[in-house]
PDB file of N, CA and C in Angstrom:
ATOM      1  N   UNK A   1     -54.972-101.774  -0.726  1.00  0.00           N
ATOM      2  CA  UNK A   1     -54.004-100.769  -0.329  1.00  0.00           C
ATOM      3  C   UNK A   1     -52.592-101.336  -0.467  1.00  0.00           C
ATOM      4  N   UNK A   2     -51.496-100.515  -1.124  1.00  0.00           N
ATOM      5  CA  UNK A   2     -49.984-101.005  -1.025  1.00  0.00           C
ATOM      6  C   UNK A   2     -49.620-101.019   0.513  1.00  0.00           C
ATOM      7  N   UNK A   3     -48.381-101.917   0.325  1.00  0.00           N
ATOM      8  CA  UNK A   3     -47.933-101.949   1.739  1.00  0.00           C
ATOM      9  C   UNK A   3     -46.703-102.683   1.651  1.00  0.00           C
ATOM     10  N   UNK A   4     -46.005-101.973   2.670  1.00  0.00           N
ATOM     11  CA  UNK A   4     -44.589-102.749   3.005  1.00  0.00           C
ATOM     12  C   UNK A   4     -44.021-104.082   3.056  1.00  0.00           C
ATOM     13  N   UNK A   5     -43.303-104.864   2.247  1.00  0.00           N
ATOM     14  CA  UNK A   5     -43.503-106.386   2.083  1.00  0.00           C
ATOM     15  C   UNK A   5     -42.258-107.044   2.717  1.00  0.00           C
ATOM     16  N   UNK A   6     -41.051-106.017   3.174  1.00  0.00           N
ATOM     17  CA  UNK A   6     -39.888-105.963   3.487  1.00  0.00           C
ATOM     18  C   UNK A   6     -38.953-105.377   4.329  1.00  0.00           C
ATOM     19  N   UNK A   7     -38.205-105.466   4.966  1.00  0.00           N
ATOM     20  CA  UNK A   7     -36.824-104.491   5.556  1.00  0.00           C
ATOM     21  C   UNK A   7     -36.218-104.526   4.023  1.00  0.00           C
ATOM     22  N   UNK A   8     -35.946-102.952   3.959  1.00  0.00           N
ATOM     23  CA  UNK A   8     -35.041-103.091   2.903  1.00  0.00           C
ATOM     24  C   UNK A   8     -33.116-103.228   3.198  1.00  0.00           C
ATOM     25  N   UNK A   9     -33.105-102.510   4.685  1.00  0.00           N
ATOM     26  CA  UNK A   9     -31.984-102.472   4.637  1.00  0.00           C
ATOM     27  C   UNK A   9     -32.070-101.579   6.655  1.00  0.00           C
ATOM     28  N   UNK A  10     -30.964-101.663   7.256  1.00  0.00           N
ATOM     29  CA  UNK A  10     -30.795-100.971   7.924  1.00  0.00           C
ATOM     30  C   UNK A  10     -29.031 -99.662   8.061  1.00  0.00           C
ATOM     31  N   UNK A  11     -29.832 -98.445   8.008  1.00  0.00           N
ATOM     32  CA  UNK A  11     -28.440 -97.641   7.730  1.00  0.00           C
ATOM     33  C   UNK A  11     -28.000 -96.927   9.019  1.00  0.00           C
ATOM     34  N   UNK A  12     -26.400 -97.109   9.681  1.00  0.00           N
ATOM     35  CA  UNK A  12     -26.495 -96.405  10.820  1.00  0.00           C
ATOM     36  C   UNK A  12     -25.212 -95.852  10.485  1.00  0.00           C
ATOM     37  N   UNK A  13     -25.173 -94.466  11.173  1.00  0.00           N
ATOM     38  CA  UNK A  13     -23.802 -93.554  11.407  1.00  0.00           C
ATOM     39  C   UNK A  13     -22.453 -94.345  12.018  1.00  0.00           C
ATOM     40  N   UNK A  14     -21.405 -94.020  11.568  1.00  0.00           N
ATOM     41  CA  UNK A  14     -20.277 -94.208  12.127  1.00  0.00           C
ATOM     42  C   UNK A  14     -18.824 -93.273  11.910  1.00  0.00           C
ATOM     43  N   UNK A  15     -18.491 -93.412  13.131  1.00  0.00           N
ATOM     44  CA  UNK A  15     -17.313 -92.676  12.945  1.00  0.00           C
ATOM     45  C   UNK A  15     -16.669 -92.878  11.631  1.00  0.00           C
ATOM     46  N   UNK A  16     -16.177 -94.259  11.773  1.00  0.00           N
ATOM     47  CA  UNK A  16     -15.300 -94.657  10.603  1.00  0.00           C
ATOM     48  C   UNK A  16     -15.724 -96.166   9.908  1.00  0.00           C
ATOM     49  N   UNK A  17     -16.286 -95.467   8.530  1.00  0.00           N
ATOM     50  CA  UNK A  17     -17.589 -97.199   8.239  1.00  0.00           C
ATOM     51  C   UNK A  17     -16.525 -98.189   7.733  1.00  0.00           C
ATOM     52  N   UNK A  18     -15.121 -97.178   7.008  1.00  0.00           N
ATOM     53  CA  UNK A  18     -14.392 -98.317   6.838  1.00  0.00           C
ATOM     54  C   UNK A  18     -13.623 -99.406   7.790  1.00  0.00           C
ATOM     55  N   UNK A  19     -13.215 -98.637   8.825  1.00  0.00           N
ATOM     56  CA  UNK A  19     -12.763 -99.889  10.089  1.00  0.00           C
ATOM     57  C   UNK A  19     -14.226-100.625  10.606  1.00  0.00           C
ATOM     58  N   UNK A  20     -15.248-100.081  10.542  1.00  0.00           N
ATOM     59  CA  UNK A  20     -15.897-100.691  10.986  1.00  0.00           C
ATOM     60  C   UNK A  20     -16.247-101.875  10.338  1.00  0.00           C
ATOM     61  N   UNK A  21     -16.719-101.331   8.794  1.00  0.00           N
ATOM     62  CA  UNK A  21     -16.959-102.844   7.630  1.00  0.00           C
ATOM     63  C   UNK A  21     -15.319-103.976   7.951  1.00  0.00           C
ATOM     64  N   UNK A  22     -14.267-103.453   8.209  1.00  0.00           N
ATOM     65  CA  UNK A  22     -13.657-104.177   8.358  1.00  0.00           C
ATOM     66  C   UNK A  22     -13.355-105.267   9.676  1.00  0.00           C
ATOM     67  N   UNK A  23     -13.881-104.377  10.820  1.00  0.00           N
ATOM     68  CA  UNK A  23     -13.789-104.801  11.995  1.00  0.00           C
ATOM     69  C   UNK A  23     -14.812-106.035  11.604  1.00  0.00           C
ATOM     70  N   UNK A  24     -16.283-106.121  11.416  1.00  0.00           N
ATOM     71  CA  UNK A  24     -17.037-106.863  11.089  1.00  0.00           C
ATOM     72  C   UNK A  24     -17.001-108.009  10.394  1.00  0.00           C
ATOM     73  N   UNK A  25     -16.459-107.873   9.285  1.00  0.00           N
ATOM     74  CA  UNK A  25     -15.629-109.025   8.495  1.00  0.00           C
ATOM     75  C   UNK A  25     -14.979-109.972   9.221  1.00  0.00           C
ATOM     76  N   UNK A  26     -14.536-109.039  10.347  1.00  0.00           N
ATOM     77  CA  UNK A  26     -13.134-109.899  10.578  1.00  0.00           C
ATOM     78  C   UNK A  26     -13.552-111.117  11.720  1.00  0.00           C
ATOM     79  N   UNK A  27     -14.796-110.236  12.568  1.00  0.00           N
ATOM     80  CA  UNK A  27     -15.355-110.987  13.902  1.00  0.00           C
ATOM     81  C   UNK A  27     -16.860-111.364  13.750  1.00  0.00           C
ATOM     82  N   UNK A  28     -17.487-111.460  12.248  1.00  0.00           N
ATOM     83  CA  UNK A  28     -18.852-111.534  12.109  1.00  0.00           C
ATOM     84  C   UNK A  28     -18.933-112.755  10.596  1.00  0.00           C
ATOM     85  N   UNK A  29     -17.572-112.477  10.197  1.00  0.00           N
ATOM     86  CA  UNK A  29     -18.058-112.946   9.207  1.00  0.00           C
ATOM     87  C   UNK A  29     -18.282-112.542   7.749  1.00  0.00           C
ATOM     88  N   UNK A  30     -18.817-111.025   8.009  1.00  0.00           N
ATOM     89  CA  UNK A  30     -19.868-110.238   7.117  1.00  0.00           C
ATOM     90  C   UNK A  30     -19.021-110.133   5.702  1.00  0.00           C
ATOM     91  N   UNK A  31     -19.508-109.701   4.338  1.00  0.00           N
ATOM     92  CA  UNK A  31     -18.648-109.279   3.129  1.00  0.00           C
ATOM     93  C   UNK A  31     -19.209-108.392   2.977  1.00  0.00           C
ATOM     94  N   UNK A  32     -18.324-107.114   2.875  1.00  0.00           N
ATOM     95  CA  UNK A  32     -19.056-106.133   2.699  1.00  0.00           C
ATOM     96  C   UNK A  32     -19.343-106.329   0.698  1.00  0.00           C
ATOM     97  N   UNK A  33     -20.318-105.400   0.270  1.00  0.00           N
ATOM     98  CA  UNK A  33     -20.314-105.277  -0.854  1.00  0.00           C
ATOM     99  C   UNK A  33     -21.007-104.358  -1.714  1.00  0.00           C
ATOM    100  N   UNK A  34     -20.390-103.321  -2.650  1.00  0.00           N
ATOM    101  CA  UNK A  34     -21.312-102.158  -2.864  1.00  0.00           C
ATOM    102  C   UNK A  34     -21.077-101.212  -1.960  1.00  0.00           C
ATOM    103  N   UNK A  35     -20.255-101.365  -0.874  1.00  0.00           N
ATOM    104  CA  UNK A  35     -20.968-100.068   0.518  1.00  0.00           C
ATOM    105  C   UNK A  35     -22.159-101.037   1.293  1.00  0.00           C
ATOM    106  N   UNK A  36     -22.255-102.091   1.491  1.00  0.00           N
ATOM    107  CA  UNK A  36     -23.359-102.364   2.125  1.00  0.00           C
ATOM    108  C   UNK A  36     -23.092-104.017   2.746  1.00  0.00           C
ATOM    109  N   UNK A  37     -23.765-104.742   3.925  1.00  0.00           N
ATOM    110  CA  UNK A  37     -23.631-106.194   4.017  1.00  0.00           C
ATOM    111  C   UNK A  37     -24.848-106.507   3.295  1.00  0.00           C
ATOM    112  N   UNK A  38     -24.614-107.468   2.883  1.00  0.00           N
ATOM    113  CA  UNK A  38     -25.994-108.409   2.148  1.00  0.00           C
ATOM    114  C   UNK A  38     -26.334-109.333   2.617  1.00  0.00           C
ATOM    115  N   UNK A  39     -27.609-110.076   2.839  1.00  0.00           N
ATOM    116  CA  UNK A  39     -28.146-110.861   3.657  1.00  0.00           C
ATOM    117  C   UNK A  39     -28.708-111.845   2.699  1.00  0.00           C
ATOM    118  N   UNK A  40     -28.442-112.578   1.433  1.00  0.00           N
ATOM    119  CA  UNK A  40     -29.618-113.217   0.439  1.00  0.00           C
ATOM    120  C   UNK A  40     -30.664-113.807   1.466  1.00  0.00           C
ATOM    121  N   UNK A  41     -31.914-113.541   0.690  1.00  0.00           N
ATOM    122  CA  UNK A  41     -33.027-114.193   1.455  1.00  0.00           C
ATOM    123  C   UNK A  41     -33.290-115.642   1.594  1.00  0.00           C
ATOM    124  N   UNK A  42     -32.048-116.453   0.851  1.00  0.00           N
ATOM    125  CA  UNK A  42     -31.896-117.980   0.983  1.00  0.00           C
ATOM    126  C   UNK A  42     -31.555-118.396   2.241  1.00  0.00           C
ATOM    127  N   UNK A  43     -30.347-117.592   2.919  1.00  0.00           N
ATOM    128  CA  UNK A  43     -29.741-117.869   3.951  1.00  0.00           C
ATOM    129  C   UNK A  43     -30.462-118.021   5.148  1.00  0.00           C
ATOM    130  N   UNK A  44     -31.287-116.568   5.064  1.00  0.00           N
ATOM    131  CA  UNK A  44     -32.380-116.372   6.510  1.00  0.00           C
ATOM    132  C   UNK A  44     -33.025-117.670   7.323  1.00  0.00           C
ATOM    133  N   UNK A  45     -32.493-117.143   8.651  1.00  0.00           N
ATOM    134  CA  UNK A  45     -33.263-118.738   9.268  1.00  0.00           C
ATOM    135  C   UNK A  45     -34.827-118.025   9.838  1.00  0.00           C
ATOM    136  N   UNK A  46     -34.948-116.827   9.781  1.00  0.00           N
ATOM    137  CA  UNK A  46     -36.485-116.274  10.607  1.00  0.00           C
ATOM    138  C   UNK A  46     -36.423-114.995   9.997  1.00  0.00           C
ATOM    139  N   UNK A  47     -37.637-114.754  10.738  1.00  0.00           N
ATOM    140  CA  UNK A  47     -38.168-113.468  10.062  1.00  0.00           C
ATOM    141  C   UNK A  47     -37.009-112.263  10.524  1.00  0.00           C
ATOM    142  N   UNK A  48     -37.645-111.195   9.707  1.00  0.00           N
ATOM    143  CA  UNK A  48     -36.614-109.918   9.904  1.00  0.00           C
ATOM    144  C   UNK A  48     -37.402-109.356  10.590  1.00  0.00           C
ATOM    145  N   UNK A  49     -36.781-108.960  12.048  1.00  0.00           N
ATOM    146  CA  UNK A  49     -38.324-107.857  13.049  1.00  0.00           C
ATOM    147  C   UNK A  49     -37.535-106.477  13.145  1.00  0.00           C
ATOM    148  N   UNK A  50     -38.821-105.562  13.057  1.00  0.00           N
ATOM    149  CA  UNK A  50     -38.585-104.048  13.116  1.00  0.00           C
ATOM    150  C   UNK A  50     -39.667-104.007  14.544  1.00  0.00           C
ATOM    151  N   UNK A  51     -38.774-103.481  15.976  1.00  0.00           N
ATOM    152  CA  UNK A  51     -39.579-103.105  16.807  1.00  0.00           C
ATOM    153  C   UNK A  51     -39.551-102.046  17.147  1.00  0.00           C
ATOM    154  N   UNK A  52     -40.014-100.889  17.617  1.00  0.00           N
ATOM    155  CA  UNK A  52     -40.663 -99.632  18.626  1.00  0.00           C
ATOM    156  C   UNK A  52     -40.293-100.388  20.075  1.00  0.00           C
ATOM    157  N   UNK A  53     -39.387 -99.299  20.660  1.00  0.00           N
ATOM    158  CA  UNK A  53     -38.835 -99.002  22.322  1.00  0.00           C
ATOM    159  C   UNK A  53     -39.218 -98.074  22.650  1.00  0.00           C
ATOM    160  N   UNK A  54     -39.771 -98.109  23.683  1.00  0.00           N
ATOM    161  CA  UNK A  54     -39.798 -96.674  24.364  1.00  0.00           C
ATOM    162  C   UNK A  54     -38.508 -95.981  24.464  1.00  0.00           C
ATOM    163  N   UNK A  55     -38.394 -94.794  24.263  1.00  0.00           N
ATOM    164  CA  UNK A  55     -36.939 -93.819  24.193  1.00  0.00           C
ATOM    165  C   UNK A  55     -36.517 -94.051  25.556  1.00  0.00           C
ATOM    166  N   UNK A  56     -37.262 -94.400  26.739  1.00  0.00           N
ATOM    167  CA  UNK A  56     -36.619 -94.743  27.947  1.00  0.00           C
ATOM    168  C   UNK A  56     -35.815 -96.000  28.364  1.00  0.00           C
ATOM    169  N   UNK A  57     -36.332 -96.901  27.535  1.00  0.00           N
ATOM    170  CA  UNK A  57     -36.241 -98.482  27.581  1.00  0.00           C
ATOM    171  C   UNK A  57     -34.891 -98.571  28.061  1.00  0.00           C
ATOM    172  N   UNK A  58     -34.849 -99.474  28.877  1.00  0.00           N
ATOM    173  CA  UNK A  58     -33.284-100.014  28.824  1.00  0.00           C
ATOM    174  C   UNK A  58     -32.220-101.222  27.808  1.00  0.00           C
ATOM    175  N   UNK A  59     -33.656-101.700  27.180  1.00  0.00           N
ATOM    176  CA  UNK A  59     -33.449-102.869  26.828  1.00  0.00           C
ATOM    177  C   UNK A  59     -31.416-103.159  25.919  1.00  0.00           C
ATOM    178  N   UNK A  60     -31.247-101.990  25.707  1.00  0.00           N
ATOM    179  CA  UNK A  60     -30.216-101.359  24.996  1.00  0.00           C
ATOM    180  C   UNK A  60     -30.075-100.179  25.685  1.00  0.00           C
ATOM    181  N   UNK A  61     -28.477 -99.735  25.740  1.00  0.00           N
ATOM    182  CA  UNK A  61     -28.498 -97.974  26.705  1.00  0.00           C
ATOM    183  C   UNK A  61     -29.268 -96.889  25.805  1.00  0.00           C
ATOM    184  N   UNK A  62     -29.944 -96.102  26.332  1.00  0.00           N
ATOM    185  CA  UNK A  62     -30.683 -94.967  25.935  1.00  0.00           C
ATOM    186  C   UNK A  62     -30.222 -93.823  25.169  1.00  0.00           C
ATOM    187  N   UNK A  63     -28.793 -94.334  25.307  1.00  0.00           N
ATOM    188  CA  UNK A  63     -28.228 -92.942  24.692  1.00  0.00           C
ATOM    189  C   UNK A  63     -27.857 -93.184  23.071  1.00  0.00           C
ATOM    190  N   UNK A  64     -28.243 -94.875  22.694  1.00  0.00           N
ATOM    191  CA  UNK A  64     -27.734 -95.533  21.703  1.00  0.00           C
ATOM    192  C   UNK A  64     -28.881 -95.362  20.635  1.00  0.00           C
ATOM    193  N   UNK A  65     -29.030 -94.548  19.778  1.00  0.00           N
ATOM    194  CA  UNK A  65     -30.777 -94.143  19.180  1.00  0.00           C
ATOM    195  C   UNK A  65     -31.490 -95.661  18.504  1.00  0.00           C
ATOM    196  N   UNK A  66     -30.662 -96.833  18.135  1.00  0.00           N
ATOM    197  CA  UNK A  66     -30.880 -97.999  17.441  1.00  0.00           C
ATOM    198  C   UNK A  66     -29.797 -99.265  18.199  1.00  0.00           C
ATOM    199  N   UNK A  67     -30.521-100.447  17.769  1.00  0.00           N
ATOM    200  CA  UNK A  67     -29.510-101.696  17.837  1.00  0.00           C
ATOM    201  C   UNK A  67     -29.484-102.501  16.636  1.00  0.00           C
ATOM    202  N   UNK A  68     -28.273-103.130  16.557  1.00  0.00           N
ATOM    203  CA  UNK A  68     -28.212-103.919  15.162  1.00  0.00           C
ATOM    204  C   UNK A  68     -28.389-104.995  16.455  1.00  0.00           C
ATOM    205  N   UNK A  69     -29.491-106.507  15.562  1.00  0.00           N
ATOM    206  CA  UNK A  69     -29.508-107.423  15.723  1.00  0.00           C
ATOM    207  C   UNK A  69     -28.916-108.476  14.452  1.00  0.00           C
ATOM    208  N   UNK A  70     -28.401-109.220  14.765  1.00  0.00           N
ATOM    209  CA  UNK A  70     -27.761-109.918  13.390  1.00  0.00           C
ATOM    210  C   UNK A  70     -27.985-111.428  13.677  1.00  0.00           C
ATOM    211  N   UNK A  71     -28.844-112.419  13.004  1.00  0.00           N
ATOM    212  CA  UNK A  71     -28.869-113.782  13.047  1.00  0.00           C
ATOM    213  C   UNK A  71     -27.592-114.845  12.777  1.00  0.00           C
ATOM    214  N   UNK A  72     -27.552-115.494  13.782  1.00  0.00           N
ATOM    215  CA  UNK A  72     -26.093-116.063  13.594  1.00  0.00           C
ATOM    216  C   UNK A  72     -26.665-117.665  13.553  1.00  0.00           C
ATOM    217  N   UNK A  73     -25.658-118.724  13.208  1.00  0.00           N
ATOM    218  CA  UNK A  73     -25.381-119.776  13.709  1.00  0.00           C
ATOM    219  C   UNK A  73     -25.058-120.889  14.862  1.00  0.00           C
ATOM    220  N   UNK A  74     -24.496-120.204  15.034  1.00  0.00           N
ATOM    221  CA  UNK A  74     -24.002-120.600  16.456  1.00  0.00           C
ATOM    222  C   UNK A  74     -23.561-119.694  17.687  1.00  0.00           C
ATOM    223  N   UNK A  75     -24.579-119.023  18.261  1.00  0.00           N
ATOM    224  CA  UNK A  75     -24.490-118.133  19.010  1.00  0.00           C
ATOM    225  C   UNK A  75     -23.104-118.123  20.196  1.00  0.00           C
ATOM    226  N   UNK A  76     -22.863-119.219  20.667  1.00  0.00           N
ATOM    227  CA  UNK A  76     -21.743-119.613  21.705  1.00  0.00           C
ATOM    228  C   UNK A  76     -20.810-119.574  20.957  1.00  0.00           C
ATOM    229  N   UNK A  77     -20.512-120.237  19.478  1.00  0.00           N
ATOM    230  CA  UNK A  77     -18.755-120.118  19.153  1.00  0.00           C
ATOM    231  C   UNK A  77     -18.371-118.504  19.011  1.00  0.00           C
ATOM    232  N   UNK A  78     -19.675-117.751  18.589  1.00  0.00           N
ATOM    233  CA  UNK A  78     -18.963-116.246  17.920  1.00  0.00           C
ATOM    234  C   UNK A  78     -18.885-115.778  19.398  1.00  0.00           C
ATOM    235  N   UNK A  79     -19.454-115.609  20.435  1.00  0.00           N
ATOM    236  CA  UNK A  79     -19.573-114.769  21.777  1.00  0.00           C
ATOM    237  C   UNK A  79     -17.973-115.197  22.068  1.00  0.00           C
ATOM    238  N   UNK A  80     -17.410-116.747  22.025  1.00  0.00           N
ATOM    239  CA  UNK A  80     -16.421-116.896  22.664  1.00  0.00           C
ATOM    240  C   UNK A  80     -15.444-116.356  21.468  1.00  0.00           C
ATOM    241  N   UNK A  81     -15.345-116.448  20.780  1.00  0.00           N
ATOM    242  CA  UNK A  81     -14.606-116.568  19.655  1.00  0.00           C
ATOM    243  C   UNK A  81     -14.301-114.707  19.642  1.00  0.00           C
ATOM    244  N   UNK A  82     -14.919-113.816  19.433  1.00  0.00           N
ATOM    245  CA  UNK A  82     -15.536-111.979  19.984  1.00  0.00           C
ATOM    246  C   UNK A  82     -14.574-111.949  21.687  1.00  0.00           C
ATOM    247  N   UNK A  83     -15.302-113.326  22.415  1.00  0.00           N
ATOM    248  CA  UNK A  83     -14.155-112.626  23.702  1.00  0.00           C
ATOM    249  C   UNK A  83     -12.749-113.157  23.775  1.00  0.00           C
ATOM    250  N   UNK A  84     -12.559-113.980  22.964  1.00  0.00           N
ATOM    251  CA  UNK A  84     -11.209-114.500  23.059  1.00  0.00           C
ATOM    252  C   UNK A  84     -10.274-113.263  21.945  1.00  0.00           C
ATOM    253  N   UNK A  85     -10.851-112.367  21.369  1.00  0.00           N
ATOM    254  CA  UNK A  85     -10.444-111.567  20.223  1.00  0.00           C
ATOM    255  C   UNK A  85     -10.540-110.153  21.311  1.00  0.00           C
ATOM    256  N   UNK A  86     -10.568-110.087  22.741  1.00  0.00           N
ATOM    257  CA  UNK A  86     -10.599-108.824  23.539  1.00  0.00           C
ATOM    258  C   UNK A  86     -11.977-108.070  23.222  1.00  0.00           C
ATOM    259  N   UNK A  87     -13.321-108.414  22.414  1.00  0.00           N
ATOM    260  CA  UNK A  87     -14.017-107.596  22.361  1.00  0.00           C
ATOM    261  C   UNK A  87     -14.849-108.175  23.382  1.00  0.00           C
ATOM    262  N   UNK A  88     -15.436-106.886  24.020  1.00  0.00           N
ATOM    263  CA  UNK A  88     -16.276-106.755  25.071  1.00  0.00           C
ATOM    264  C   UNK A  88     -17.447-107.237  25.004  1.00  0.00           C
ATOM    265  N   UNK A  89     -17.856-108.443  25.849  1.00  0.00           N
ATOM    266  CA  UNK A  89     -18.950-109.453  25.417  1.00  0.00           C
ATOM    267  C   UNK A  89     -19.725-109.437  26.510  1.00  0.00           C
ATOM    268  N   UNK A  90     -20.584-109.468  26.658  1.00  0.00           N
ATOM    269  CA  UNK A  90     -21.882-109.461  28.099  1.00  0.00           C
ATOM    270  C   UNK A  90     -22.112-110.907  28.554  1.00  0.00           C
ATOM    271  N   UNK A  91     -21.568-111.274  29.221  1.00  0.00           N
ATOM    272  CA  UNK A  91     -22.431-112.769  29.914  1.00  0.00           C
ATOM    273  C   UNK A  91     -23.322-113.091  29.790  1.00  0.00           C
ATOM    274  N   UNK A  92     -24.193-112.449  30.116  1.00  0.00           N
ATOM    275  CA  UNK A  92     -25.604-112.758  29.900  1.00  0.00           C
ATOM    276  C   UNK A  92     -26.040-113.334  28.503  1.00  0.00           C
ATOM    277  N   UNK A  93     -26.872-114.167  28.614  1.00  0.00           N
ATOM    278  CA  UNK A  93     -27.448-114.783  27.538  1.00  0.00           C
ATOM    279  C   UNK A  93     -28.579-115.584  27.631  1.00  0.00           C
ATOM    280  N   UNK A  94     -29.419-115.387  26.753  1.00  0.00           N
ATOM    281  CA  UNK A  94     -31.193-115.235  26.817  1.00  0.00           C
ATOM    282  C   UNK A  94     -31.339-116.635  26.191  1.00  0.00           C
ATOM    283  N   UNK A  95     -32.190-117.507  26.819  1.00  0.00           N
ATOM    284  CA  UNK A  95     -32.918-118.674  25.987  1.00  0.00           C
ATOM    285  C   UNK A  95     -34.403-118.224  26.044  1.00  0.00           C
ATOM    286  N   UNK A  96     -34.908-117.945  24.688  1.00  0.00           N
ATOM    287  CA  UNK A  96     -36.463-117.411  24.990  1.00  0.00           C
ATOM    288  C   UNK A  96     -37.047-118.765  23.880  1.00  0.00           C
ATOM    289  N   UNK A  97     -38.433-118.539  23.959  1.00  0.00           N
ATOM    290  CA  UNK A  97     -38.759-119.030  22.913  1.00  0.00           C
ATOM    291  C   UNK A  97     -38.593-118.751  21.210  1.00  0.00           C
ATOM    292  N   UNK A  98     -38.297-117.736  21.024  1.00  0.00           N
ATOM    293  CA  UNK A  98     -37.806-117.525  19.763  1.00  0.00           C
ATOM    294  C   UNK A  98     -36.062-117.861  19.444  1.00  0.00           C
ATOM    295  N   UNK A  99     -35.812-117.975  20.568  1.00  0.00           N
ATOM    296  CA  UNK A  99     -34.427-118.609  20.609  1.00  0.00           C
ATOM    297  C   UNK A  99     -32.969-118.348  21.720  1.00  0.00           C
ATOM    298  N   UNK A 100     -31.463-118.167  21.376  1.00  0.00           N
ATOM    299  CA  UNK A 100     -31.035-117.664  21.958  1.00  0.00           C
ATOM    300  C   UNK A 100     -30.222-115.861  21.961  1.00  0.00           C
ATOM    301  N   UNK A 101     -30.344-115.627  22.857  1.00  0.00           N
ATOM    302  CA  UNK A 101     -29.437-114.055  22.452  1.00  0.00           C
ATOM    303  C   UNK A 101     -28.329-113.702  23.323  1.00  0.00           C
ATOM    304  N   UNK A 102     -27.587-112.987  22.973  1.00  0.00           N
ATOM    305  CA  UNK A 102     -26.273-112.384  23.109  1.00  0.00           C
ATOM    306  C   UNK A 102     -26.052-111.306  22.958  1.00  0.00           C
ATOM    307  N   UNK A 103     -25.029-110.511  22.997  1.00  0.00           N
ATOM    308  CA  UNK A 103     -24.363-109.155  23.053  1.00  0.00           C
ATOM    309  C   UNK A 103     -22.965-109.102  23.110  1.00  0.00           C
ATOM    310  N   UNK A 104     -22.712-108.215  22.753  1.00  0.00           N
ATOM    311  CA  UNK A 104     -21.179-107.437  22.656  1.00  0.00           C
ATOM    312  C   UNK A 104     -21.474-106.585  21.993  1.00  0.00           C
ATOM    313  N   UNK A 105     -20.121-105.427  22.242  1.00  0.00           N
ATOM    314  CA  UNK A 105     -19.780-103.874  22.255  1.00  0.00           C
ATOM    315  C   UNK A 105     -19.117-103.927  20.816  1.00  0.00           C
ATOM    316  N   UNK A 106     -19.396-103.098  19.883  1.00  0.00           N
ATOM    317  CA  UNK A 106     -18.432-102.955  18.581  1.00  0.00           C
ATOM    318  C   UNK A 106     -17.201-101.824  18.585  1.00  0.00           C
ATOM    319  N   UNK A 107     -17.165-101.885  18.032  1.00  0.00           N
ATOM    320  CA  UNK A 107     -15.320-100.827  18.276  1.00  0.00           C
ATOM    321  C   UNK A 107     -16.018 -99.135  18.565  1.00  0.00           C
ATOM    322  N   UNK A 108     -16.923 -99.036  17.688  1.00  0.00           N
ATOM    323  CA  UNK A 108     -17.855 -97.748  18.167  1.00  0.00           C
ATOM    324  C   UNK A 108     -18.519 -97.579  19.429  1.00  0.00           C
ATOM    325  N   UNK A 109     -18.788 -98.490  20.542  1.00  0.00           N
ATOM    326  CA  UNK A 109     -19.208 -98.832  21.447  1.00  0.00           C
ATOM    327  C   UNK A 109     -20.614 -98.991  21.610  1.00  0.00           C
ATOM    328  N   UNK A 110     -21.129 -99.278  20.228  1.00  0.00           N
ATOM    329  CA  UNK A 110     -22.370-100.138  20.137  1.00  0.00           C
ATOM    330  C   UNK A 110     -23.373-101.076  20.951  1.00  0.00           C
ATOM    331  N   UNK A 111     -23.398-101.349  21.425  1.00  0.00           N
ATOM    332  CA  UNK A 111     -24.703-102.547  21.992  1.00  0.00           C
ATOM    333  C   UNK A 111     -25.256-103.488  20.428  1.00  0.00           C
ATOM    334  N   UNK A 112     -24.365-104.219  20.559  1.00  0.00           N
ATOM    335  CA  UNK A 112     -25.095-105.251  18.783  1.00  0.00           C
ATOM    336  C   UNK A 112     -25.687-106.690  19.675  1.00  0.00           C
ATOM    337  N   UNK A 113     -26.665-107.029  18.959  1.00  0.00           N
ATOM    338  CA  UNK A 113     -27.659-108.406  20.006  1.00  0.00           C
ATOM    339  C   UNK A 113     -27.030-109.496  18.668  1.00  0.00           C
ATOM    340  N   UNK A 114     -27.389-110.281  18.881  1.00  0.00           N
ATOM    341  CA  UNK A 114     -27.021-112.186  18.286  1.00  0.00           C
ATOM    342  C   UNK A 114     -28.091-112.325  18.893  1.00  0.00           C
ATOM    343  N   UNK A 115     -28.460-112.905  17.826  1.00  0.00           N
ATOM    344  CA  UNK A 115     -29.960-114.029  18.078  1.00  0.00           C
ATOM    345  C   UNK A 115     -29.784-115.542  16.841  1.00  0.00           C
ATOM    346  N   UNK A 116     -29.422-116.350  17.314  1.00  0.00           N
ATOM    347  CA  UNK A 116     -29.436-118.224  16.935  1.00  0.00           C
ATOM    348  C   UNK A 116     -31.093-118.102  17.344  1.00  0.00           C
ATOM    349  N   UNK A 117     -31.587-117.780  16.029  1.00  0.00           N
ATOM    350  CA  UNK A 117     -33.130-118.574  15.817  1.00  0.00           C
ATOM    351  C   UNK A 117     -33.209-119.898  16.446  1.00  0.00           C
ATOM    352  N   UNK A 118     -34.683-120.308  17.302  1.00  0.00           N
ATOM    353  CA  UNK A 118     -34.823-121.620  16.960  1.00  0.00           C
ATOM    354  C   UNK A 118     -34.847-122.446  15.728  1.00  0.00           C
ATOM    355  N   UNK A 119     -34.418-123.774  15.755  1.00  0.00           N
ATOM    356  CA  UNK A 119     -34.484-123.908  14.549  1.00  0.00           C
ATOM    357  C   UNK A 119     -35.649-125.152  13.812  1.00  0.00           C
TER     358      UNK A 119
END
């Protein structure tokens, strides 16, 4: 049987994709390119996960239909680096076994997670 071997991509609404691709650039890093960020599969430090929430979940606010998770490097320089830049950053921060995580608000008022894979 065929079957899914990949994320191809994740696509979400925005007010305005151009401040946003730009906002991103500016505090992520990201290049936009095409209309799109690119991820080469060289870079990846872990797998790409697609999970199912219950529509009640809190894990993210409810009213938010998706979350971008984005694999970083160094989870502590960008959180400080995001709050020293006035964007709204959550204290909280997760050491699990798959690694560490984070949060902050995007100019859309997003919920976006950081996860520094173990490595």
């Amino acid at each position: 049987m065929s079957k899914a071997i990949g994320l191809g991509g994740a696509f979400i609404r925005a007010k305005d994709p151009k401040a946003l691709y730009a906002w991103y650039k500016a505090h992520l890093g990201l290049k936009p390119e095409g209309g799109c960020f690119m991820f080469p599969a060289k870079e990846q430090q872990a797998y790409t996960v697609v999970a199912f929430f219950r529509s009640d979940d809190t894990y993210w606010p409810p009213a938010q239909p998706a979350m971008l998770n984005f694999q970083v490097d160094d989870l502590g320089a960008i959180l400080d680096a995001l709050a020293t830049a006035g964007v709204n950053v959550d204290p909280k921060r997760e050491d699990t076994e798959y690694g560490l995580f984070g949060w902050f608000i995007d100019p859309e008022g997003n919920r976006v997670e950081l996860w520094q894979p173990k490595s």
